[in-house]
N, C-alpha and C. Protein backbone atom coordinates (compact mmCIF):
# COMPACT_ATOMS: atom_id res chain seq x y z
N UNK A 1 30.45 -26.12 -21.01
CA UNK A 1 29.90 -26.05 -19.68
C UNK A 1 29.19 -24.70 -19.54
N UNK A 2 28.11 -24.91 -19.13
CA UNK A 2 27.08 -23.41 -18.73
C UNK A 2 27.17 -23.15 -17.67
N UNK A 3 27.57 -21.66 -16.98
CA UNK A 3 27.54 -21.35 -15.84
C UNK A 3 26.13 -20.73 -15.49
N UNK A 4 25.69 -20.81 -14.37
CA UNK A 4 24.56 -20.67 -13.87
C UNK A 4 24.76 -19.58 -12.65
N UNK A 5 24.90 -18.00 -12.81
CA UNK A 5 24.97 -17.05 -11.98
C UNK A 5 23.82 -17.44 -11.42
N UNK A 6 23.80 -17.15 -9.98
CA UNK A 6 22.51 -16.43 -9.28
C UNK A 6 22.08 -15.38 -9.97
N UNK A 7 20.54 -15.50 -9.38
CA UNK A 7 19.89 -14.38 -10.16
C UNK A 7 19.96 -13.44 -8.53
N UNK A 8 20.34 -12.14 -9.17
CA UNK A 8 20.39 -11.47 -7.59
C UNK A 8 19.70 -11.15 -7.09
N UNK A 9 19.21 -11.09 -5.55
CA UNK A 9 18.40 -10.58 -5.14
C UNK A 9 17.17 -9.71 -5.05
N UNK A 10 16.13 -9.64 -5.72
CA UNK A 10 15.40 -8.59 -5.82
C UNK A 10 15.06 -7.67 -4.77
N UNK A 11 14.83 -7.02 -5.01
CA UNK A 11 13.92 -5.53 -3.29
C UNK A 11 12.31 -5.19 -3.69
N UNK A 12 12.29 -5.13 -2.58
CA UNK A 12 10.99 -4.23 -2.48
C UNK A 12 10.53 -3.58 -4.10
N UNK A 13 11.71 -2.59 -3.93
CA UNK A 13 11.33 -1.45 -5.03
C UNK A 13 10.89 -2.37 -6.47
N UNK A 14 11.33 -3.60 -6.75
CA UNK A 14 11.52 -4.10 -8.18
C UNK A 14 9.95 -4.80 -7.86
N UNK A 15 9.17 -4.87 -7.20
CA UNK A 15 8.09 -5.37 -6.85
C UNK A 15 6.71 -4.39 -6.17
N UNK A 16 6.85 -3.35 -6.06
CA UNK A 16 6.02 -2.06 -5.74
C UNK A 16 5.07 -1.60 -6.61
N UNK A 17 3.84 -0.71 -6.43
CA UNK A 17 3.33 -0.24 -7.48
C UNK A 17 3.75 1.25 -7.22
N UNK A 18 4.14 1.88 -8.04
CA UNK A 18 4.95 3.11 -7.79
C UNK A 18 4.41 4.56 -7.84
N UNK A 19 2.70 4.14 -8.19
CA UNK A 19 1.95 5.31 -8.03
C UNK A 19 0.93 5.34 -7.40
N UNK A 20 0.70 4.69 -6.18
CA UNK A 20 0.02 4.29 -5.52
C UNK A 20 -1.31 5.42 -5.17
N UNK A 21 -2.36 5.25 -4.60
CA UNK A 21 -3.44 5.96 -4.55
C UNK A 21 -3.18 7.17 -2.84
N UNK A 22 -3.19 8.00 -2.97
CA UNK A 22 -2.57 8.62 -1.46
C UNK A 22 -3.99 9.53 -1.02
N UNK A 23 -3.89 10.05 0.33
CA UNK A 23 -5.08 10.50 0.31
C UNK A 23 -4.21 11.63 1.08
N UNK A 24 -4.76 13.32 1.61
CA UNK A 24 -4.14 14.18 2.12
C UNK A 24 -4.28 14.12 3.39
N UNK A 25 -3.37 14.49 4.42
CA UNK A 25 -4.01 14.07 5.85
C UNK A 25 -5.27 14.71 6.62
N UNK A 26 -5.69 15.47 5.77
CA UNK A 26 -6.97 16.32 6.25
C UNK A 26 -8.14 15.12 5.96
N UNK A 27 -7.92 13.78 5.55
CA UNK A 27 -8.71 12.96 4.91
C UNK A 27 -9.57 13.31 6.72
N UNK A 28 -11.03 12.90 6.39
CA UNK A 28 -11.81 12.58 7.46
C UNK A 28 -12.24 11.18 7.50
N UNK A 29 -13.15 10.81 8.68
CA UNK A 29 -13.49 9.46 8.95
C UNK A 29 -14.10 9.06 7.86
N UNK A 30 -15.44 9.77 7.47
CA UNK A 30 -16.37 10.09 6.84
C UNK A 30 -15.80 10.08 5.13
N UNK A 31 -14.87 10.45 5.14
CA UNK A 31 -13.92 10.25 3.82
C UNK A 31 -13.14 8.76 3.70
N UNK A 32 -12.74 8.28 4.61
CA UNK A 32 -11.93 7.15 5.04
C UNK A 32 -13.12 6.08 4.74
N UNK A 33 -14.28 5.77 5.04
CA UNK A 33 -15.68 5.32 5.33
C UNK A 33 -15.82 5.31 3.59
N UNK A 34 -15.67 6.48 2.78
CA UNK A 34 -16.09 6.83 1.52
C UNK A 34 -15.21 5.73 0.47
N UNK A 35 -13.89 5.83 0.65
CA UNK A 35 -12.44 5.80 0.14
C UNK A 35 -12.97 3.56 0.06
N UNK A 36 -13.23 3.20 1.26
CA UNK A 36 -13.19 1.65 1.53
C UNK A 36 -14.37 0.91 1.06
N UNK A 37 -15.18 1.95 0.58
CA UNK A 37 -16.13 1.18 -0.43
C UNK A 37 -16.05 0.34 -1.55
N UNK A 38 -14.41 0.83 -2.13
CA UNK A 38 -13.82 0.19 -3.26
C UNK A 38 -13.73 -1.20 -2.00
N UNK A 39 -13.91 -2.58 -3.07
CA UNK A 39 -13.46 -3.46 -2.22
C UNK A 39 -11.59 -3.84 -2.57
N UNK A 40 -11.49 -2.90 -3.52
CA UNK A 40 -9.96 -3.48 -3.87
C UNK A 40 -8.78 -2.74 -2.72
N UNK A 41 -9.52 -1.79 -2.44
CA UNK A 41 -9.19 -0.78 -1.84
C UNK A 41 -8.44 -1.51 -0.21
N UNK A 42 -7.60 -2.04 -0.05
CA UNK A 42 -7.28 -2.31 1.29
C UNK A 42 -6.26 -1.70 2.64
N UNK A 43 -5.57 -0.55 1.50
CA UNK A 43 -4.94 0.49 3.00
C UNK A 43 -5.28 2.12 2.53
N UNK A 44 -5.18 2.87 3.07
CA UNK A 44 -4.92 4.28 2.56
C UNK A 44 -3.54 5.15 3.58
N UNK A 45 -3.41 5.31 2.38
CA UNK A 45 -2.05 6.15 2.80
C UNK A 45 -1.90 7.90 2.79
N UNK A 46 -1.81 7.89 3.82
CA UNK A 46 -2.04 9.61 4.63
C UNK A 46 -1.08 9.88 4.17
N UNK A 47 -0.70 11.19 3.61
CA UNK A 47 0.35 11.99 3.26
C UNK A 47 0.30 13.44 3.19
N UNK A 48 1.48 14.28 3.75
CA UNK A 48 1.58 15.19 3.62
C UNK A 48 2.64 15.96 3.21
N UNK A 49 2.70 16.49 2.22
CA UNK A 49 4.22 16.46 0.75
C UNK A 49 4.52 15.92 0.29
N UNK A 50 3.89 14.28 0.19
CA UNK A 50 4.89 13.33 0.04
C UNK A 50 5.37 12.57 1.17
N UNK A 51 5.35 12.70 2.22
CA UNK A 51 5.80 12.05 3.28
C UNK A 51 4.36 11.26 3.92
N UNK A 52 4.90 9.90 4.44
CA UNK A 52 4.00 9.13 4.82
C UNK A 52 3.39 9.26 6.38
N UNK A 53 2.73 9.90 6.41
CA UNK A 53 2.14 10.15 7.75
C UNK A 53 1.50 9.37 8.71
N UNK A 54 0.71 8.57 8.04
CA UNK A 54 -0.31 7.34 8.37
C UNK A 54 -0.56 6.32 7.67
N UNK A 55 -1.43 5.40 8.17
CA UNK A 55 -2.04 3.95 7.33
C UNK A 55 -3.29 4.38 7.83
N UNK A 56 -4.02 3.77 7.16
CA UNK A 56 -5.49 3.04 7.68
C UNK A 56 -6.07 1.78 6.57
N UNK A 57 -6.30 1.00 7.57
CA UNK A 57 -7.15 -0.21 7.23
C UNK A 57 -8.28 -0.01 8.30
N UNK A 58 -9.04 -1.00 6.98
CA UNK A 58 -10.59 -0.79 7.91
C UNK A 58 -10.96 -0.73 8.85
N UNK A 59 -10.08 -1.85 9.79
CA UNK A 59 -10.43 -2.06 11.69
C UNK A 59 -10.24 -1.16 11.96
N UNK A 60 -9.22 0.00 11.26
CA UNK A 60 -8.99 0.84 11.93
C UNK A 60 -9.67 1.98 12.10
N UNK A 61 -10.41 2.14 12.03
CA UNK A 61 -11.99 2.87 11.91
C UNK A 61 -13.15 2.71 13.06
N UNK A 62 -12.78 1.21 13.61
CA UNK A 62 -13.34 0.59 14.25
C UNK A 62 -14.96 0.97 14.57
N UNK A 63 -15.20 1.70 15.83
CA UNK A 63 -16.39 2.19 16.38
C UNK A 63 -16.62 3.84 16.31
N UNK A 64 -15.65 4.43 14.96
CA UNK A 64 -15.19 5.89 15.09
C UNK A 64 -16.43 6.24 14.55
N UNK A 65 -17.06 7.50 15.87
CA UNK A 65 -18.69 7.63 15.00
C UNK A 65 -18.71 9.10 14.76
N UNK A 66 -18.00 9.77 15.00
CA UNK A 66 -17.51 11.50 14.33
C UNK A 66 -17.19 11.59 12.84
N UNK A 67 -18.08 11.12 11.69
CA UNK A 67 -17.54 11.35 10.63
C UNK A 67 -16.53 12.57 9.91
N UNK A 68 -16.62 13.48 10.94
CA UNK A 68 -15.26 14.70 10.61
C UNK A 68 -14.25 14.73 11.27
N UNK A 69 -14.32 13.26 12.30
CA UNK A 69 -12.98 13.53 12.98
C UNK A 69 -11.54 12.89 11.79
N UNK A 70 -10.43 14.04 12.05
CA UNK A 70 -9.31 13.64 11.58
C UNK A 70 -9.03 12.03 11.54
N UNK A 71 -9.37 11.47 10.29
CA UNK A 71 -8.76 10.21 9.81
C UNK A 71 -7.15 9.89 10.42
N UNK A 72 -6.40 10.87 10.14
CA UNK A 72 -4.82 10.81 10.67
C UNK A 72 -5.22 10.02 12.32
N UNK A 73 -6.07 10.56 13.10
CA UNK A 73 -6.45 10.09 14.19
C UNK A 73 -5.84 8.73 14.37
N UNK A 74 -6.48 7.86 13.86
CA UNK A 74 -6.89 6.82 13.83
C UNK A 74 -5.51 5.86 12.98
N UNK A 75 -5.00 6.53 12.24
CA UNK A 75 -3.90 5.83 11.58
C UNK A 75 -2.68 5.65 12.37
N UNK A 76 -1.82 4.44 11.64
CA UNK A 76 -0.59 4.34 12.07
C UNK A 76 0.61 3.61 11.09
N UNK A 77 1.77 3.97 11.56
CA UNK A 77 2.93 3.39 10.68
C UNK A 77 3.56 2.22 10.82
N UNK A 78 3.04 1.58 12.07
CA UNK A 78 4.06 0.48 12.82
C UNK A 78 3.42 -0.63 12.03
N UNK A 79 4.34 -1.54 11.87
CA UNK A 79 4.04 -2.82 10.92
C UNK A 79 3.63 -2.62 9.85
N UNK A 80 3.46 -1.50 9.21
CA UNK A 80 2.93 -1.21 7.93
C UNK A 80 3.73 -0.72 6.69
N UNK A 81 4.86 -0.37 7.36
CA UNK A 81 5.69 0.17 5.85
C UNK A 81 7.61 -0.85 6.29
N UNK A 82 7.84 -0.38 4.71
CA UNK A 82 9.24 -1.12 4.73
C UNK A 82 9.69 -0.19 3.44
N UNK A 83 11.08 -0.49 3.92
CA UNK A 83 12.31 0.07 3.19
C UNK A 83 12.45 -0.69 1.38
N UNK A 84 12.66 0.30 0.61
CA UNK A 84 12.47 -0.41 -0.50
C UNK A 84 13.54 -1.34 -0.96
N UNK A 85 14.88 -1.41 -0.45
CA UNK A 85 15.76 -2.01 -0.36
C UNK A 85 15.83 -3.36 0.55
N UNK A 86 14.79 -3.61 0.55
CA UNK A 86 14.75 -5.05 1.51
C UNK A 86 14.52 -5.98 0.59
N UNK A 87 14.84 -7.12 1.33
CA UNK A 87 14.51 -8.54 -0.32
C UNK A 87 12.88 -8.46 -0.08
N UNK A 88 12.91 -8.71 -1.78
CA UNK A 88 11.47 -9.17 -1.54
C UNK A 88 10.67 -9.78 -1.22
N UNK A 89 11.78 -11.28 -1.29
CA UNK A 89 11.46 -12.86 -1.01
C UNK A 89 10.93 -12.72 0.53
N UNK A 90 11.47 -11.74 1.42
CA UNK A 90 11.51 -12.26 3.11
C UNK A 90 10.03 -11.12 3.23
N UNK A 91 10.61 -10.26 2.84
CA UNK A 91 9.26 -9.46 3.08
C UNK A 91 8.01 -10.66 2.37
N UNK A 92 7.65 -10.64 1.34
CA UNK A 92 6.49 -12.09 0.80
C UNK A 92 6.59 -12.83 2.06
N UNK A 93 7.50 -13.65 2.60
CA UNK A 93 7.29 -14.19 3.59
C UNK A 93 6.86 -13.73 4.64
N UNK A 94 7.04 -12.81 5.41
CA UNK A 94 6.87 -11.80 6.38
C UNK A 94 4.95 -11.41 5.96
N UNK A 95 4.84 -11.29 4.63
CA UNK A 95 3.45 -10.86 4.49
C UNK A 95 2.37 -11.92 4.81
N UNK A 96 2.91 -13.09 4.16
CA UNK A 96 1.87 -14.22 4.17
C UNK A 96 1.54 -14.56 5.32
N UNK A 97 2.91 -14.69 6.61
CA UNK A 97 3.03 -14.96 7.94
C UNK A 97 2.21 -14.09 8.92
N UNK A 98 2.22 -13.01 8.31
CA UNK A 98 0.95 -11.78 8.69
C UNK A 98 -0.43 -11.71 8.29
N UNK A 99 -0.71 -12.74 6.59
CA UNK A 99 -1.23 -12.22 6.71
C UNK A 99 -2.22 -11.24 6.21
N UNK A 100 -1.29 -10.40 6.09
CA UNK A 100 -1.43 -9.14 5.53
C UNK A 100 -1.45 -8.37 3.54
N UNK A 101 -2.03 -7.37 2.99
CA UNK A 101 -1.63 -7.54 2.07
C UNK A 101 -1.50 -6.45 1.51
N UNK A 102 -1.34 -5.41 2.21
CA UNK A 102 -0.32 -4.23 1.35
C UNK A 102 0.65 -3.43 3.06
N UNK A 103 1.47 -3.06 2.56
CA UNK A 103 2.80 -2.15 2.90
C UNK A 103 3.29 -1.15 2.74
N UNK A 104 3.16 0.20 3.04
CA UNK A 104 4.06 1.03 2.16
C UNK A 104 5.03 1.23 2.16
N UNK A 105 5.73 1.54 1.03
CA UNK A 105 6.91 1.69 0.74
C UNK A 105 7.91 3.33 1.05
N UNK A 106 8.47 3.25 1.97
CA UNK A 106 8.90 4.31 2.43
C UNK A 106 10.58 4.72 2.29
N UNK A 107 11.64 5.97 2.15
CA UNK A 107 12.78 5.55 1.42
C UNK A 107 12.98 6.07 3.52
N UNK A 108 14.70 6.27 3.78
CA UNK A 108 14.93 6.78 4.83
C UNK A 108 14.27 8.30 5.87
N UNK A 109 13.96 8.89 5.14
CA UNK A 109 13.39 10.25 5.15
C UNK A 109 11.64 9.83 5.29
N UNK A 110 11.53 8.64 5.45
CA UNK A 110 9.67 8.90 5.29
C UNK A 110 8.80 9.10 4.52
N UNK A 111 9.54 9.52 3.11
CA UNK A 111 8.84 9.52 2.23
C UNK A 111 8.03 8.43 1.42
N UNK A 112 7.34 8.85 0.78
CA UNK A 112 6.20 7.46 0.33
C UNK A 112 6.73 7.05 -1.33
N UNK A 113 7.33 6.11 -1.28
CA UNK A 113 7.56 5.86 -2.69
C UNK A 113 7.03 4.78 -3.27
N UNK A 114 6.44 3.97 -2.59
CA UNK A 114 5.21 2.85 -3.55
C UNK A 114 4.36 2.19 -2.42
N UNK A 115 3.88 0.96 -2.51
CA UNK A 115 2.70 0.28 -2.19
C UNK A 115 3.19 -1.40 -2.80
N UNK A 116 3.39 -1.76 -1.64
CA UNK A 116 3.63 -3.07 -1.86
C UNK A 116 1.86 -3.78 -1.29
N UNK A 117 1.58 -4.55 -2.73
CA UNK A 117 0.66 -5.11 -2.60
C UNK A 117 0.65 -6.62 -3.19
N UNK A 118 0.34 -7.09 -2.04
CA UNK A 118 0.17 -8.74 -2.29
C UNK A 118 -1.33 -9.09 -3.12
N UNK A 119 -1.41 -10.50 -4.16
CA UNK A 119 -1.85 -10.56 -4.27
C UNK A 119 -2.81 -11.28 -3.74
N UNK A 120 -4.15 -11.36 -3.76
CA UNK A 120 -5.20 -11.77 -3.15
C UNK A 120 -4.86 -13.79 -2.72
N UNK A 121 -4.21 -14.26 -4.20
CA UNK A 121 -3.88 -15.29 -3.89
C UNK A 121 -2.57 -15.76 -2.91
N UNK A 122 -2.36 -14.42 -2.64
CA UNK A 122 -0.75 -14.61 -1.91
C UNK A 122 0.53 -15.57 -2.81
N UNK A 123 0.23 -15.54 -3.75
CA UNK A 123 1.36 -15.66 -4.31
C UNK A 123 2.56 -14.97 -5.03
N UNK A 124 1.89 -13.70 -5.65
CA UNK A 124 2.86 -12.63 -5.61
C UNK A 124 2.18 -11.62 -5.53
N UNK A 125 2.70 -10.26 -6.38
CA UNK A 125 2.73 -9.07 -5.86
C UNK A 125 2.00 -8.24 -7.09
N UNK A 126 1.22 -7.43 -7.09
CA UNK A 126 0.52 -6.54 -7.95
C UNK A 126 1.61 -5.66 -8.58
N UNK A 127 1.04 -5.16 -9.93
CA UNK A 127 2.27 -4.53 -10.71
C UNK A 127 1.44 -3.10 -10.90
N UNK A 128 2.15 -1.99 -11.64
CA UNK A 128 1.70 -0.70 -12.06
C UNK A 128 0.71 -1.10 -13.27
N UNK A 129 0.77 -2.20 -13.87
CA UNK A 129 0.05 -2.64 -15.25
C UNK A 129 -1.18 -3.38 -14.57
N UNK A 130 -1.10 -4.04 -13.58
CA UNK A 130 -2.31 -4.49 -13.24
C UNK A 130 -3.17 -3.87 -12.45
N UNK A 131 -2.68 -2.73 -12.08
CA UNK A 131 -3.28 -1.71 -11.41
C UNK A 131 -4.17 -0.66 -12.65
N UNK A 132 -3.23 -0.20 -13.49
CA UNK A 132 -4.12 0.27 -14.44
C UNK A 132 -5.36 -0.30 -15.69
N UNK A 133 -4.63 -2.01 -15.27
CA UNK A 133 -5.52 -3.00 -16.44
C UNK A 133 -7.13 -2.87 -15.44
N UNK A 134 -6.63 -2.77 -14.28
CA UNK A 134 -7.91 -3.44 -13.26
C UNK A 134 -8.66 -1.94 -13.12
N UNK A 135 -8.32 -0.53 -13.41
CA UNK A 135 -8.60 0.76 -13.78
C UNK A 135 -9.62 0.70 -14.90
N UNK A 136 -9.30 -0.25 -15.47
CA UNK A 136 -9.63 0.25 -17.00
C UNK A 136 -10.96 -0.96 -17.50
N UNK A 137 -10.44 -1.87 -16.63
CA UNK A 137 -11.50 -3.20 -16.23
C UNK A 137 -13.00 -2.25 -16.11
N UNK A 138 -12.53 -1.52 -14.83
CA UNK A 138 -13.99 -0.73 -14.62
C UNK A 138 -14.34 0.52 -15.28
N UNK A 139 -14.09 0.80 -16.42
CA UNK A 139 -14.33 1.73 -16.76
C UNK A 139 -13.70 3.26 -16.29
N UNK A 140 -12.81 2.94 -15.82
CA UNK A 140 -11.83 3.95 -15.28
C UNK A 140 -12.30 4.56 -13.79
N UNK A 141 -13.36 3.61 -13.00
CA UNK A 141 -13.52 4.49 -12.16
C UNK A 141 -12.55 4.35 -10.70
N UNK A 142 -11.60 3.70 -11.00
CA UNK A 142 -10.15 2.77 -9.88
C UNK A 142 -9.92 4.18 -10.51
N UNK A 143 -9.02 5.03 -9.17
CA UNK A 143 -7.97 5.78 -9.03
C UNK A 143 -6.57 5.05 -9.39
N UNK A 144 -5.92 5.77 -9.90
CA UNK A 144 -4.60 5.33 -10.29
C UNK A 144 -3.86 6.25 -9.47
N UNK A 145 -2.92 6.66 -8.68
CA UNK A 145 -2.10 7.28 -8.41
C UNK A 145 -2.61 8.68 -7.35
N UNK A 146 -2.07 9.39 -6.79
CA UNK A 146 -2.01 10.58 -5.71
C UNK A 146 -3.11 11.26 -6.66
C-alpha cells in the first residue's frame, strides 16, 4: 500500500522572484515615464534601504504633468504587497480575481523581499530563471535586480 502525504502548502516566498528590479524613492515622474517603456515592466517598487515605500503602476501616473515631481507622490502600498508566508494557491486566486499581476513581497518590518509576478497567461508565476532567461532574450538590456 502507498501512502500519499499531502504535498504541503506552498507560500508566497517559494513562488517570488527574489531580486526584483527596485527603483530609489527620489525616482521622478519623468523617471517613472522612462522605467514603463519596458513593456514587461508592470510595477515599480520605491525603496528606501530596503524598505518598501511605494508601488507604481502606470494609471498611476495618470495626468501627472511635472516630470520632476516626486514619483513616491503618486505611489502606494494598499492592495499591492503581501506577506511571504501566505499560501500561494489563495493569493493566485486573489490575483486572477483582481486581475492583477505583480505584488510585492514584503516580510513584517516592510521590508522588500521579492516580487510576486503572475504570468501573463495567469496561470502561474514567473521565476528568478525566467527573469534572467527573458534578460538575456534581449541582449541583456532587462534589469535584473536593485
Amino acid at each position: 500500500m502507498t501512502s500519499h502525504a499531502a504535498e504541503p502548502a506552498r507560500s508566497v516566498r517559494d513562488a517570488m522572484v527574489t531580486v526584483p528590479w527596485t527603483h530609489d524613492v527620489g525616482l521622478t515622474v519623468a523617471g517613472a515615464h522612462e522605467a514603463f517603456t519596458d513593456s514587461h515592466v508592470h510595477m515599480l517598487l520605491l525603496t528606501d534601504g530596503g524598505r518598501l515605500r511605494g508601488t507604481l503602476v502606470r494609471a498611476d501616473l495618470g495626468a501627472a504633468t511635472d516630470p520632476a515631481r516626486p514619483a513616491l507622490e503618486l505611489a502606494t502600498l494598499a492592495g499591492r504587497t503581501v506577506h511571504p508566508e501566505h499560501g500561494r494557491d489563495d493569493v493566485l486566486a486573489l490575483m486572477r480575481q483582481r486581475e492583477t499581476r505583480r505584488l510585492a513581497v514584503v516580510d513584517d518590518d516592510g521590508m522588500l523581499v521579492g516580487l510576486l509576478c503572475l504570468k501573463r497567461t495567469f496561470d502561474g508565476f514567473c521565476s528568478d530563471a525566467d527573469v534572467r532567461a527573458r534578460a538575456l532574450d534581449h541582449g541583456g538590456v532587462h534589469r535584473i535586480g536593485r
